[in-house]
PDB file of N, CA and C in Angstrom:
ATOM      1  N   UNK A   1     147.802  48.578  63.427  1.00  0.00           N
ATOM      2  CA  UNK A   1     148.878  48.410  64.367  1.00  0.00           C
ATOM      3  C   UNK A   1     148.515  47.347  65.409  1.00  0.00           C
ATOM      4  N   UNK A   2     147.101  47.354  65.559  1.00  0.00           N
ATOM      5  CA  UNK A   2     146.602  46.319  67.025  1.00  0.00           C
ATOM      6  C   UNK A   2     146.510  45.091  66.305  1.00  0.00           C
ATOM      7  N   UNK A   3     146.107  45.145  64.922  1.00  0.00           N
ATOM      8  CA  UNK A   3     146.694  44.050  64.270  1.00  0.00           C
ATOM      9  C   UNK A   3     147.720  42.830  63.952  1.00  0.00           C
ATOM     10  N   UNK A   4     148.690  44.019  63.964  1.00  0.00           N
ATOM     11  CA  UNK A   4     149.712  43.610  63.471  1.00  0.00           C
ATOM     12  C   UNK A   4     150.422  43.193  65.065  1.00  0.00           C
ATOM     13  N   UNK A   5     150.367  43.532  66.110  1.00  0.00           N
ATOM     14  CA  UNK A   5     151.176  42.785  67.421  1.00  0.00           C
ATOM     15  C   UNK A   5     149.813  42.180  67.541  1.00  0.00           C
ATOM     16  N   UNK A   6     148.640  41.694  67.144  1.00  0.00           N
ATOM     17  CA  UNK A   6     148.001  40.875  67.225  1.00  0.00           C
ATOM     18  C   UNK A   6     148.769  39.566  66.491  1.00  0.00           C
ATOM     19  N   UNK A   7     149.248  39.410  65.409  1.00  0.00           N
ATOM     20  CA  UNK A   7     149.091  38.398  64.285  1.00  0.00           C
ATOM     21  C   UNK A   7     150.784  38.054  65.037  1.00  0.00           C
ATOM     22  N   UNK A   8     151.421  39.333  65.276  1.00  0.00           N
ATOM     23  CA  UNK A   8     153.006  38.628  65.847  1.00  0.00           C
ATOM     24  C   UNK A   8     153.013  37.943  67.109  1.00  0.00           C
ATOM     25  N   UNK A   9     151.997  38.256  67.980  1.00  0.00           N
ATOM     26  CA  UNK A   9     151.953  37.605  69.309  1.00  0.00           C
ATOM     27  C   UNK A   9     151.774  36.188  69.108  1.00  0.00           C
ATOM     28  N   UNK A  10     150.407  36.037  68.034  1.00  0.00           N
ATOM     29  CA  UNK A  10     150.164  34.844  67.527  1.00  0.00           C
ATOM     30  C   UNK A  10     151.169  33.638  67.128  1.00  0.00           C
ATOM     31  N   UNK A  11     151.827  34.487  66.048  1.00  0.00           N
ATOM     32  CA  UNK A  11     153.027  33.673  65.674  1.00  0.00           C
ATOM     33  C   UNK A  11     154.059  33.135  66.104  1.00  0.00           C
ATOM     34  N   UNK A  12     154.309  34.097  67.652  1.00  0.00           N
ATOM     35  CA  UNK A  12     155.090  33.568  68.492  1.00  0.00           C
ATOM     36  C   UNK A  12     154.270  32.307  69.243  1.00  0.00           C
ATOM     37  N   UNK A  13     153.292  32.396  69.388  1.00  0.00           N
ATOM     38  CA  UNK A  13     152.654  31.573  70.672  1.00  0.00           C
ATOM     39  C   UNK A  13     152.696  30.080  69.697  1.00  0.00           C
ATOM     40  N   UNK A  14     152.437  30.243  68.217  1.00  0.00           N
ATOM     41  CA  UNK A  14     152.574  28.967  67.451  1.00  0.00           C
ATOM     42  C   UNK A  14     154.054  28.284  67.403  1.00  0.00           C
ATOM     43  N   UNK A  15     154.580  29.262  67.620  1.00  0.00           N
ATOM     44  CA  UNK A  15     156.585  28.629  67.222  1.00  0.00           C
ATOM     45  C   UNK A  15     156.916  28.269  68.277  1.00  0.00           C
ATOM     46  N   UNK A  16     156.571  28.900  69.539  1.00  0.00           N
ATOM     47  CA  UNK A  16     156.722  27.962  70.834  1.00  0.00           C
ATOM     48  C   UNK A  16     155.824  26.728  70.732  1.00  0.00           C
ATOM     49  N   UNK A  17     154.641  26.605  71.330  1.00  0.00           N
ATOM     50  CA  UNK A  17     153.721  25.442  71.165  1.00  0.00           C
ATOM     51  C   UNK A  17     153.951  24.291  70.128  1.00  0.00           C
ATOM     52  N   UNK A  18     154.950  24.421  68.924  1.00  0.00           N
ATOM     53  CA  UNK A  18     155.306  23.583  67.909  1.00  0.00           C
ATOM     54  C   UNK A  18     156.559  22.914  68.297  1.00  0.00           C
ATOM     55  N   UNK A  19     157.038  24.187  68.811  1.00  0.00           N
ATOM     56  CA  UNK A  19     158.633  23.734  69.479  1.00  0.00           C
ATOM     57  C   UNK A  19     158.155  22.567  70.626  1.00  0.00           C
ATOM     58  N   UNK A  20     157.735  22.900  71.652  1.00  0.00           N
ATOM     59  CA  UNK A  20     157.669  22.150  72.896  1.00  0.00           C
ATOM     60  C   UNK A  20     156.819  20.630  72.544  1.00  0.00           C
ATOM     61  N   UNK A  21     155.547  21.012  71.353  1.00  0.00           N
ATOM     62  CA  UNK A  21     155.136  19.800  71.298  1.00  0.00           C
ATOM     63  C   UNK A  21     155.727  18.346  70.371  1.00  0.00           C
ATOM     64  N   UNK A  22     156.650  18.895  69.865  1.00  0.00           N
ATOM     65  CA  UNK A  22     157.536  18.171  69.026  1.00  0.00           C
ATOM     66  C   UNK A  22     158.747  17.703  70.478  1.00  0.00           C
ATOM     67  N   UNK A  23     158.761  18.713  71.011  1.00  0.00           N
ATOM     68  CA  UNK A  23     159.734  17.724  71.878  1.00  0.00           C
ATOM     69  C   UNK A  23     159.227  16.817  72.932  1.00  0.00           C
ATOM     70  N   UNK A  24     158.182  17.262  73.271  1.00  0.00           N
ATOM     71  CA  UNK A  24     157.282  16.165  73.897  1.00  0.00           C
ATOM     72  C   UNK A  24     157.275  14.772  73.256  1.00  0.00           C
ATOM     73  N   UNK A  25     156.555  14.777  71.895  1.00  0.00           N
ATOM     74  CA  UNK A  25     156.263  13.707  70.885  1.00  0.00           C
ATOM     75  C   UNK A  25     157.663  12.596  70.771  1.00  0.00           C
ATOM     76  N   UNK A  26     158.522  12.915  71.145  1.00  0.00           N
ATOM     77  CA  UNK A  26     159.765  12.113  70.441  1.00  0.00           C
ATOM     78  C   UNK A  26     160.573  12.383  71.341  1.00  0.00           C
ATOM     79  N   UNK A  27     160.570  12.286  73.085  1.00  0.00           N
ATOM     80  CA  UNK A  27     161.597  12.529  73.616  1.00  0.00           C
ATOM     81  C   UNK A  27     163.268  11.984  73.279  1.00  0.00           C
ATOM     82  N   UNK A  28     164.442  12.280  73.743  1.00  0.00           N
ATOM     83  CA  UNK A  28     165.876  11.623  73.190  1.00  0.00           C
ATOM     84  C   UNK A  28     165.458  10.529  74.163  1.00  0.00           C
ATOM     85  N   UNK A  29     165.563   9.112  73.571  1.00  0.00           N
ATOM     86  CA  UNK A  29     166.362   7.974  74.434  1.00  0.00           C
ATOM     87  C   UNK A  29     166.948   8.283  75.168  1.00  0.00           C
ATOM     88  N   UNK A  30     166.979   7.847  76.011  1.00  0.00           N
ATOM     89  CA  UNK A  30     167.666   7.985  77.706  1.00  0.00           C
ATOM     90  C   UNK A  30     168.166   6.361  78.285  1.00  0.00           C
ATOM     91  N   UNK A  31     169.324   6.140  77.659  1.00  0.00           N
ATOM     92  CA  UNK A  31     170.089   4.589  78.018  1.00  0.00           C
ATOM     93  C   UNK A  31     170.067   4.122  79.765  1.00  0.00           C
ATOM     94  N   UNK A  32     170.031   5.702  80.383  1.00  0.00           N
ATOM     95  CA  UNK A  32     169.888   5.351  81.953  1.00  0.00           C
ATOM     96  C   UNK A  32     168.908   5.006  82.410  1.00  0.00           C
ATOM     97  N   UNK A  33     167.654   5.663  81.974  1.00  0.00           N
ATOM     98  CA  UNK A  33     166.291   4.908  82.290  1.00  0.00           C
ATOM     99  C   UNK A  33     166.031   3.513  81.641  1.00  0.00           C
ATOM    100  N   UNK A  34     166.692   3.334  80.477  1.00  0.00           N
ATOM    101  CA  UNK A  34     166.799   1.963  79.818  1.00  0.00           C
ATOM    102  C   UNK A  34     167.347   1.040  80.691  1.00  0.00           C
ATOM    103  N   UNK A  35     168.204   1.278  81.385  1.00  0.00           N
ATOM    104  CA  UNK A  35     169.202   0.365  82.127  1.00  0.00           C
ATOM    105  C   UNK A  35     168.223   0.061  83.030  1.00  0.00           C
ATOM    106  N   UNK A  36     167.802   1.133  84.005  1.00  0.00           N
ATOM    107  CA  UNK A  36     166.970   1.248  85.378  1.00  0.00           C
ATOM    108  C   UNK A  36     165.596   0.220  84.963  1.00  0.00           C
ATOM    109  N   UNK A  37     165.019   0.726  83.613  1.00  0.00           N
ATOM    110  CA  UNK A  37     163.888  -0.601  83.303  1.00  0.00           C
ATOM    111  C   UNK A  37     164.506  -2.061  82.825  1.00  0.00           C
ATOM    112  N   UNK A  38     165.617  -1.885  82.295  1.00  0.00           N
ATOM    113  CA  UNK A  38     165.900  -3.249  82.309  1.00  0.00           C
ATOM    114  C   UNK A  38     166.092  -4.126  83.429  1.00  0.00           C
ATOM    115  N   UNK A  39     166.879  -3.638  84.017  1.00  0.00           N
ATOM    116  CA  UNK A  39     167.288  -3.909  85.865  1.00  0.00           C
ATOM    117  C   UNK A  39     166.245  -4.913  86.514  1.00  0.00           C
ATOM    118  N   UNK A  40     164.617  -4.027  86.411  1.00  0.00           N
ATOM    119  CA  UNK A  40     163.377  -4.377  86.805  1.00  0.00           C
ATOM    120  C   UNK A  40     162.942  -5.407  86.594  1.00  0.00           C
ATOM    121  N   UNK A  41     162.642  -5.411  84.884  1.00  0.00           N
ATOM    122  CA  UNK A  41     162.015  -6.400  83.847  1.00  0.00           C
ATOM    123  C   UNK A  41     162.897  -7.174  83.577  1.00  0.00           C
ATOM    124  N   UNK A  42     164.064  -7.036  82.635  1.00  0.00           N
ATOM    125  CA  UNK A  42     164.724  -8.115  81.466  1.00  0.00           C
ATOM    126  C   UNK A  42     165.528  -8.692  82.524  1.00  0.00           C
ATOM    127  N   UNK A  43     165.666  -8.029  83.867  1.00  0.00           N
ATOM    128  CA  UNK A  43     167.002  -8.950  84.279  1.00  0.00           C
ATOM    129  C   UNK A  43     166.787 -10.236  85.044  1.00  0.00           C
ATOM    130  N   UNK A  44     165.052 -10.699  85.059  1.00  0.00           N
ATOM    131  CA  UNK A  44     165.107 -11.947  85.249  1.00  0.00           C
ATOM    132  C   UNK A  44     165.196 -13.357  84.463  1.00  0.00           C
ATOM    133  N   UNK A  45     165.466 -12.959  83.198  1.00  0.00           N
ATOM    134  CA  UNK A  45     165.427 -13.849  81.630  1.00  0.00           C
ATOM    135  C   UNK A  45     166.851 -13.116  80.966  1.00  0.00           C
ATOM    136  N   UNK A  46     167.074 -12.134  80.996  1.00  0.00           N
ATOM    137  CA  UNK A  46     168.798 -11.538  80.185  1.00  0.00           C
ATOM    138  C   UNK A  46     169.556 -11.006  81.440  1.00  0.00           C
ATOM    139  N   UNK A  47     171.008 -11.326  80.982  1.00  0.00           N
ATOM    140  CA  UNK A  47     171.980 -10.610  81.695  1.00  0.00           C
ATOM    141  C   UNK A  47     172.093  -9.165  81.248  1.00  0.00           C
ATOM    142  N   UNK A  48     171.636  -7.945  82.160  1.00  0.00           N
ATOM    143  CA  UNK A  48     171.711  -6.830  81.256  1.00  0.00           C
ATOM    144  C   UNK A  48     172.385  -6.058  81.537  1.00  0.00           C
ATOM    145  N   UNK A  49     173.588  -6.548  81.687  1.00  0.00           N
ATOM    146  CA  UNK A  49     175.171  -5.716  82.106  1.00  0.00           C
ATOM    147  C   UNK A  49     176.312  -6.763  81.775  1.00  0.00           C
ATOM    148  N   UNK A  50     177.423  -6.044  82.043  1.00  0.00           N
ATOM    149  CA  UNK A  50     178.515  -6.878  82.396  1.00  0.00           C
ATOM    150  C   UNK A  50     178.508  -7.945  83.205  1.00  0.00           C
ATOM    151  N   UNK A  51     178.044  -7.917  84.244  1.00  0.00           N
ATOM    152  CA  UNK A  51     177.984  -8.568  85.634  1.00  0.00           C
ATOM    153  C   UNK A  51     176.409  -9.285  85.863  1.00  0.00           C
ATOM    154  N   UNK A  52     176.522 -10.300  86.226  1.00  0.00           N
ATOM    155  CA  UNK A  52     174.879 -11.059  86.665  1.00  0.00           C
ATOM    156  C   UNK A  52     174.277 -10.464  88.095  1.00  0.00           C
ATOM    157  N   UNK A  53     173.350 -10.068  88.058  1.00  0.00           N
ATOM    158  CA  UNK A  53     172.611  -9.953  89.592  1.00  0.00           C
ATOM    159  C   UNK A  53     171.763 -10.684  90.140  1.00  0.00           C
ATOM    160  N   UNK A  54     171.140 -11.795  88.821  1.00  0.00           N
ATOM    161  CA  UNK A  54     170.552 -12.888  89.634  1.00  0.00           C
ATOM    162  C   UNK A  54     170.834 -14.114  88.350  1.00  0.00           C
ATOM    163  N   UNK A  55     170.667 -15.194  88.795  1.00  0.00           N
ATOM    164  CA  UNK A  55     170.690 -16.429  87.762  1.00  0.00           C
ATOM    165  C   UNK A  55     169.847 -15.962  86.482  1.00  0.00           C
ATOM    166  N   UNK A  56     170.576 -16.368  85.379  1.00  0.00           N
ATOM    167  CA  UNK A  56     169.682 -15.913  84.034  1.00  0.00           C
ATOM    168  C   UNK A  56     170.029 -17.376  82.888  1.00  0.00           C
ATOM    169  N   UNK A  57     168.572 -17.611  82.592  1.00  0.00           N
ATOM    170  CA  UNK A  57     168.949 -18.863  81.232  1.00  0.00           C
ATOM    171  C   UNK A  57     170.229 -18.849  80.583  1.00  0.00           C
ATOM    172  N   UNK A  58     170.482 -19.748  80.669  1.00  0.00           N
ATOM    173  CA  UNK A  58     172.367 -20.019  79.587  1.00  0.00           C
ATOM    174  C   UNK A  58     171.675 -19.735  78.079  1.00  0.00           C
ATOM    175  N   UNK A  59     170.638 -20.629  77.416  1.00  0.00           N
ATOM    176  CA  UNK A  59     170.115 -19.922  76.106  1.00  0.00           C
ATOM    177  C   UNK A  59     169.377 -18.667  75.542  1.00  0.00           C
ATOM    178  N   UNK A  60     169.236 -17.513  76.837  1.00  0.00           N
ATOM    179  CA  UNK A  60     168.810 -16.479  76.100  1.00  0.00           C
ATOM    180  C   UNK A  60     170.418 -15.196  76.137  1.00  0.00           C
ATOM    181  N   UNK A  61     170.050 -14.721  74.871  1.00  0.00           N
ATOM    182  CA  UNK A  61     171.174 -13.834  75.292  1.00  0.00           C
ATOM    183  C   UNK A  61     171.318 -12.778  76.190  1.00  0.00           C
ATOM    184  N   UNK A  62     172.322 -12.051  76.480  1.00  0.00           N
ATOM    185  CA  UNK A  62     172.607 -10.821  77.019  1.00  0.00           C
ATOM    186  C   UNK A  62     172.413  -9.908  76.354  1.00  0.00           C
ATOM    187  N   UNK A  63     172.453  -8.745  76.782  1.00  0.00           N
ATOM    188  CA  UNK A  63     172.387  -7.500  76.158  1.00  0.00           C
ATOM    189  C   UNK A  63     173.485  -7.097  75.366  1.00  0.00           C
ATOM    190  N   UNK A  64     174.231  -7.179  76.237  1.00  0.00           N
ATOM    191  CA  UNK A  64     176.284  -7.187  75.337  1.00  0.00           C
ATOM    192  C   UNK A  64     176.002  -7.974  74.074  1.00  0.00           C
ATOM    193  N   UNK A  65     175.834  -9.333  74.054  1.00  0.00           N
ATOM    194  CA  UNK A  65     175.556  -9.712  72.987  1.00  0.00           C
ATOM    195  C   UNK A  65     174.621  -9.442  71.999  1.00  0.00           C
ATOM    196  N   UNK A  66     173.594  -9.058  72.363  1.00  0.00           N
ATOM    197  CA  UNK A  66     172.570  -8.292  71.558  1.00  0.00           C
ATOM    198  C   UNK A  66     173.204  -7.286  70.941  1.00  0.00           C
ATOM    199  N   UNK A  67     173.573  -6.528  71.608  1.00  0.00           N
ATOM    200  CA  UNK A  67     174.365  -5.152  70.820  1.00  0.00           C
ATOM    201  C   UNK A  67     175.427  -5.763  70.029  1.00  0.00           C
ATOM    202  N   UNK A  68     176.277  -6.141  70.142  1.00  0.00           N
ATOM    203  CA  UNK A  68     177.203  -6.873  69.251  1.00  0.00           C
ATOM    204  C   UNK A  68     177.023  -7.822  68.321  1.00  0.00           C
ATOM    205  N   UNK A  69     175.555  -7.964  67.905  1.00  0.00           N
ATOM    206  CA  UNK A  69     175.443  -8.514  66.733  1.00  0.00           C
ATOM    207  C   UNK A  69     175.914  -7.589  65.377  1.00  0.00           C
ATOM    208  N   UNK A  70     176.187  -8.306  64.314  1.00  0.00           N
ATOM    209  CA  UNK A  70     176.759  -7.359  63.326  1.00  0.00           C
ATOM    210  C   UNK A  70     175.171  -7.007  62.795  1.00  0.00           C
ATOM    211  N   UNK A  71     175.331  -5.601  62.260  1.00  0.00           N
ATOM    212  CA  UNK A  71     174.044  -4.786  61.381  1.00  0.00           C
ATOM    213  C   UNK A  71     173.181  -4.605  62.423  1.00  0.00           C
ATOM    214  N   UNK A  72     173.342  -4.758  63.799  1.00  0.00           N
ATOM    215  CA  UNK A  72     172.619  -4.732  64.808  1.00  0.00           C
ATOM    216  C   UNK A  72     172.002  -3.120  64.805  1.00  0.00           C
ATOM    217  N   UNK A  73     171.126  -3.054  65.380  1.00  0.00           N
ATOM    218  CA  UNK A  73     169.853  -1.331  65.639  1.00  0.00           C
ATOM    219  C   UNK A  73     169.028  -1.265  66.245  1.00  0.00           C
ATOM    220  N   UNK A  74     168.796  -0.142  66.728  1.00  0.00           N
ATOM    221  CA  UNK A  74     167.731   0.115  67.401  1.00  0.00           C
ATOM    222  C   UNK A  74     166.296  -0.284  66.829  1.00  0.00           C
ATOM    223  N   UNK A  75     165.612   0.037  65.594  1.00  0.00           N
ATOM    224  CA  UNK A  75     164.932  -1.250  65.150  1.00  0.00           C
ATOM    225  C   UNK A  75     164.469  -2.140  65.407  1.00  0.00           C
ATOM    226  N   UNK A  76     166.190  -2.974  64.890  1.00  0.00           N
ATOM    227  CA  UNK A  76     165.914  -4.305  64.952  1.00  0.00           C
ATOM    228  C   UNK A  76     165.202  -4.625  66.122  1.00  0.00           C
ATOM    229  N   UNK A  77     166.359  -4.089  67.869  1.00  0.00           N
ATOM    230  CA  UNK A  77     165.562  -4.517  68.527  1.00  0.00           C
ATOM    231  C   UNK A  77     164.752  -4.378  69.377  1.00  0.00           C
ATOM    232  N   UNK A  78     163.693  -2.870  68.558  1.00  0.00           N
ATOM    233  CA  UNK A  78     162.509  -3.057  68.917  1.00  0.00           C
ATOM    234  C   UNK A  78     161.384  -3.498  68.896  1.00  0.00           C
ATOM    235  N   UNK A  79     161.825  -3.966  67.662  1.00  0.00           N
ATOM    236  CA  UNK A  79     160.939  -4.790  66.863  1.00  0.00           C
ATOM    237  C   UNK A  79     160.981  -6.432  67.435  1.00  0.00           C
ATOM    238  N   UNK A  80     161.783  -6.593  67.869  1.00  0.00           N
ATOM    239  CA  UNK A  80     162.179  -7.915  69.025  1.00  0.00           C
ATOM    240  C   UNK A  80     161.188  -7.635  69.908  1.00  0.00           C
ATOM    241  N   UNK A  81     161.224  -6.480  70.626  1.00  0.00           N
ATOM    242  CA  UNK A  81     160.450  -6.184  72.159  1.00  0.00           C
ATOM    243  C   UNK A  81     158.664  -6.241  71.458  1.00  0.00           C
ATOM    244  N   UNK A  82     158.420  -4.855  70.698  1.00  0.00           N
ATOM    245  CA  UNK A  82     157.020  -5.276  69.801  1.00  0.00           C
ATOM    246  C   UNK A  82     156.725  -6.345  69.747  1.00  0.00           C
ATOM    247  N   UNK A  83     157.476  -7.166  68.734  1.00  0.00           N
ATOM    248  CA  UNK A  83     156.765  -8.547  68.570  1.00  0.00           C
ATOM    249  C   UNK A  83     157.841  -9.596  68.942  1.00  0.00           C
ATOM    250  N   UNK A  84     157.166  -9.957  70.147  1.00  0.00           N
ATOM    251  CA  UNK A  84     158.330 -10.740  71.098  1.00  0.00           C
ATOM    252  C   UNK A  84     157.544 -12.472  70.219  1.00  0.00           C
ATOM    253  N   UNK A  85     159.580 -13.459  70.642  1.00  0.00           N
ATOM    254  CA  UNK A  85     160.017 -14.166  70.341  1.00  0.00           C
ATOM    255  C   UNK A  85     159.369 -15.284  71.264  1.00  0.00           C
ATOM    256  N   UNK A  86     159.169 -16.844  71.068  1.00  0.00           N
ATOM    257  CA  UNK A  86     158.920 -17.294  72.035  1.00  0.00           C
ATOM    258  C   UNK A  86     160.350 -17.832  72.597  1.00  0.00           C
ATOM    259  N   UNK A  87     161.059 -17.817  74.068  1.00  0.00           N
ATOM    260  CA  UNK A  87     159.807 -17.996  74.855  1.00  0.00           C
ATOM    261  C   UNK A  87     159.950 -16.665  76.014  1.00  0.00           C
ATOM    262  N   UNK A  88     160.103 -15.509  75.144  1.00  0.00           N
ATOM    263  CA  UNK A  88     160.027 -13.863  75.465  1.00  0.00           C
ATOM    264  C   UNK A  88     158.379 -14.317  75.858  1.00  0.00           C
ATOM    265  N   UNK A  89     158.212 -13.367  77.092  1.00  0.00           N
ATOM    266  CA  UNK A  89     156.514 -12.944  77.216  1.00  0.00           C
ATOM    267  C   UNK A  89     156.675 -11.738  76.271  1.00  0.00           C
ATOM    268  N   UNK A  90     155.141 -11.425  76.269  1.00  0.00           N
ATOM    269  CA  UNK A  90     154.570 -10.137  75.951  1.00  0.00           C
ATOM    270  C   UNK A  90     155.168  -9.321  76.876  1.00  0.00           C
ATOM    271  N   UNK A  91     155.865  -7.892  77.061  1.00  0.00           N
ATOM    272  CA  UNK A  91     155.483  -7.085  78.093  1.00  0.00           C
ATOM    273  C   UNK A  91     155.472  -6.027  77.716  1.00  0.00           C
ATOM    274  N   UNK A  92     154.158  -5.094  77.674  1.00  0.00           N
ATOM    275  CA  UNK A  92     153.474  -3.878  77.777  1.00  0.00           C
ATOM    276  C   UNK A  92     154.862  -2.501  77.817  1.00  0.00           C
ATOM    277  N   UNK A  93     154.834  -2.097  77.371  1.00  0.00           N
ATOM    278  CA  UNK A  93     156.126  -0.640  77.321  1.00  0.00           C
ATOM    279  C   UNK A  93     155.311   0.448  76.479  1.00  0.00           C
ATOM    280  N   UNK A  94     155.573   1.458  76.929  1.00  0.00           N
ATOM    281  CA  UNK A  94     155.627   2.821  76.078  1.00  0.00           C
ATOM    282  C   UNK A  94     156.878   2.536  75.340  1.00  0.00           C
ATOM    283  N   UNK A  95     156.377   3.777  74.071  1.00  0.00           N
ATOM    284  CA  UNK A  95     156.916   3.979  73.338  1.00  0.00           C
ATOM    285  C   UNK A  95     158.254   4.743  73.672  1.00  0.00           C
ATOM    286  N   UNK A  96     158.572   5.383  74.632  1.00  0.00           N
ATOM    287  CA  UNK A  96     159.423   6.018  75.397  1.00  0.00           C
ATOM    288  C   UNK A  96     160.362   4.518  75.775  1.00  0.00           C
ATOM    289  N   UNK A  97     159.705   3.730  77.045  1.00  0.00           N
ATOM    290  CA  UNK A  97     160.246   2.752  77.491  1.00  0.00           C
ATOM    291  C   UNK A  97     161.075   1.945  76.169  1.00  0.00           C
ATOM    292  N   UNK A  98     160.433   1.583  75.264  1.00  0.00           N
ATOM    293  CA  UNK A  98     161.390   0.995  74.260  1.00  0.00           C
ATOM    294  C   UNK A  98     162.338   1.297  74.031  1.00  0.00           C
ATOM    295  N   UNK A  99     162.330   2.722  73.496  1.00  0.00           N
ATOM    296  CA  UNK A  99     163.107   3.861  73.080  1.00  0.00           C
ATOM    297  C   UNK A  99     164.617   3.763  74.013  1.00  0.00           C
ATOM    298  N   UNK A 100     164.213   3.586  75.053  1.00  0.00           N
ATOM    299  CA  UNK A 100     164.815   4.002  76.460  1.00  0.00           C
ATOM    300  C   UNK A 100     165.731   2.420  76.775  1.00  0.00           C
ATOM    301  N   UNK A 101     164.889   1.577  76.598  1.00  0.00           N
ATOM    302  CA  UNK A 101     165.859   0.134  76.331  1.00  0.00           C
ATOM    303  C   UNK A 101     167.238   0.064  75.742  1.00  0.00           C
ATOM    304  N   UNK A 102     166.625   0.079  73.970  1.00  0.00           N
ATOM    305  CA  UNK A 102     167.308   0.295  73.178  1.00  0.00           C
ATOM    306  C   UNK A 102     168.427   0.947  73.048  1.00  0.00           C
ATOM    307  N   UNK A 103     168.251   1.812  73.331  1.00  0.00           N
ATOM    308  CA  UNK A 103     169.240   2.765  73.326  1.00  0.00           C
ATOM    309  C   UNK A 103     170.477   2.668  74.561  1.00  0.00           C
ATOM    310  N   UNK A 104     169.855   1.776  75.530  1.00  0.00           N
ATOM    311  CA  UNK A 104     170.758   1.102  76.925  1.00  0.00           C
ATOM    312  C   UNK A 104     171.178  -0.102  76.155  1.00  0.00           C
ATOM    313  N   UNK A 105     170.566  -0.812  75.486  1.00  0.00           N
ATOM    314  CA  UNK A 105     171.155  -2.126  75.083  1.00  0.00           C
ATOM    315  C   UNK A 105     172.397  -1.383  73.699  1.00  0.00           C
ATOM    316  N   UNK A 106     171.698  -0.413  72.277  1.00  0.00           N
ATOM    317  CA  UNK A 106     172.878  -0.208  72.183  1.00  0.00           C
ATOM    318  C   UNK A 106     174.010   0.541  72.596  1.00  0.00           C
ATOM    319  N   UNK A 107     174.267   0.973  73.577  1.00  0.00           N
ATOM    320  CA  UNK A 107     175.330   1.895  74.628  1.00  0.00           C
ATOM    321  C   UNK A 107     175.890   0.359  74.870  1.00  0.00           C
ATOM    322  N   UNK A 108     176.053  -0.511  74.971  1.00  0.00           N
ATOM    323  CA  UNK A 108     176.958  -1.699  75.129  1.00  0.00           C
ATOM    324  C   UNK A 108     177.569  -2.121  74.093  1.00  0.00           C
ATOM    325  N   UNK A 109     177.022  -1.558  72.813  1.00  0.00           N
ATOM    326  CA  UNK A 109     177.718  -2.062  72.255  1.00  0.00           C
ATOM    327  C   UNK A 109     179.120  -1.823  71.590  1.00  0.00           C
ATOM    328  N   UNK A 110     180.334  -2.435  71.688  1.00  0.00           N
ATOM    329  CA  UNK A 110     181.991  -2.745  71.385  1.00  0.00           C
ATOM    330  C   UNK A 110     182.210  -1.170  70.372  1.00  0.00           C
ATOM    331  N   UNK A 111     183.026  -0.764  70.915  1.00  0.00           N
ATOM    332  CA  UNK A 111     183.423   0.748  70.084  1.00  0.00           C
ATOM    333  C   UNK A 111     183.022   1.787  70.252  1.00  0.00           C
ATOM    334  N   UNK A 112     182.218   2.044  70.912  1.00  0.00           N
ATOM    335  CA  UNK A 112     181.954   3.331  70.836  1.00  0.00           C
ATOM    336  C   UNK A 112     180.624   3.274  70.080  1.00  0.00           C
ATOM    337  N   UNK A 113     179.827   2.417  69.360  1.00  0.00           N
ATOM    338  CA  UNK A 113     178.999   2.545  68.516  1.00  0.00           C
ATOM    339  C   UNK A 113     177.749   2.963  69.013  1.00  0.00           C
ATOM    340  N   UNK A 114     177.197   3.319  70.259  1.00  0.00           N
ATOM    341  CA  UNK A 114     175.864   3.345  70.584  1.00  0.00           C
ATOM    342  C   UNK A 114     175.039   4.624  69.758  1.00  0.00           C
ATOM    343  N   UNK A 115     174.107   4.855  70.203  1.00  0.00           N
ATOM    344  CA  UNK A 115     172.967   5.911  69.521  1.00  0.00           C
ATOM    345  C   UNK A 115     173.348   6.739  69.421  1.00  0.00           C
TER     346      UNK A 115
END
């Protein structure tokens, strides 16, 4: 019997601890913190809204436009941010932070289509 609410206590303490650490591992994208880091970082090289808040290159794109490429994804453009374009710098992000971009850049995009 001391067994047996031994081995069930157990089993509970594993189905929680699996639960929580899986949600840790892979939080949901969060487009608002995407926005808030873009704001910071991208918005001195991309327009990353509707509206400009400071002067930005005429040849790099916007975010609107980014998202509105056709076959466009999250992916694709993280794989942009990973292995940046010249004349993109390098810049350092968690895996979260990407996540968190992305998912702000596609929330712009035309229809309803975001993540």
């Amino acid at each position: 019997m001391v067994m047996g609410r031994f081995a069930s206590a157990v089993l509970i303490w594993m189905a929680c601890t699996s639960v929580a650490t899986a949600g840790a591992m892979t939080p949901r994208p969060d487009p608002e913190k995407g926005r808030q880091l873009a704001e910071r970082i991208c918005a001195t090289c991309h327009l990353v809204s509707s509206r400009a808040e400071s002067p930005v290159a005429a040849d790099v794109p916007s975010f609107p436009v980014i998202a509105a490429k056709p076959d466009q994804s999250l992916e694709a453009i993280a794989g942009r941010i990973v292995i940046p374009h010249p004349p993109m710098p390098e810049i350092a992000l968690t895996r979260e932070e990407i996540r968190n971009v992305t998912a702000y850049i596609m929330s712009l995009r035309g229809g309803g289509a975001g993540p």
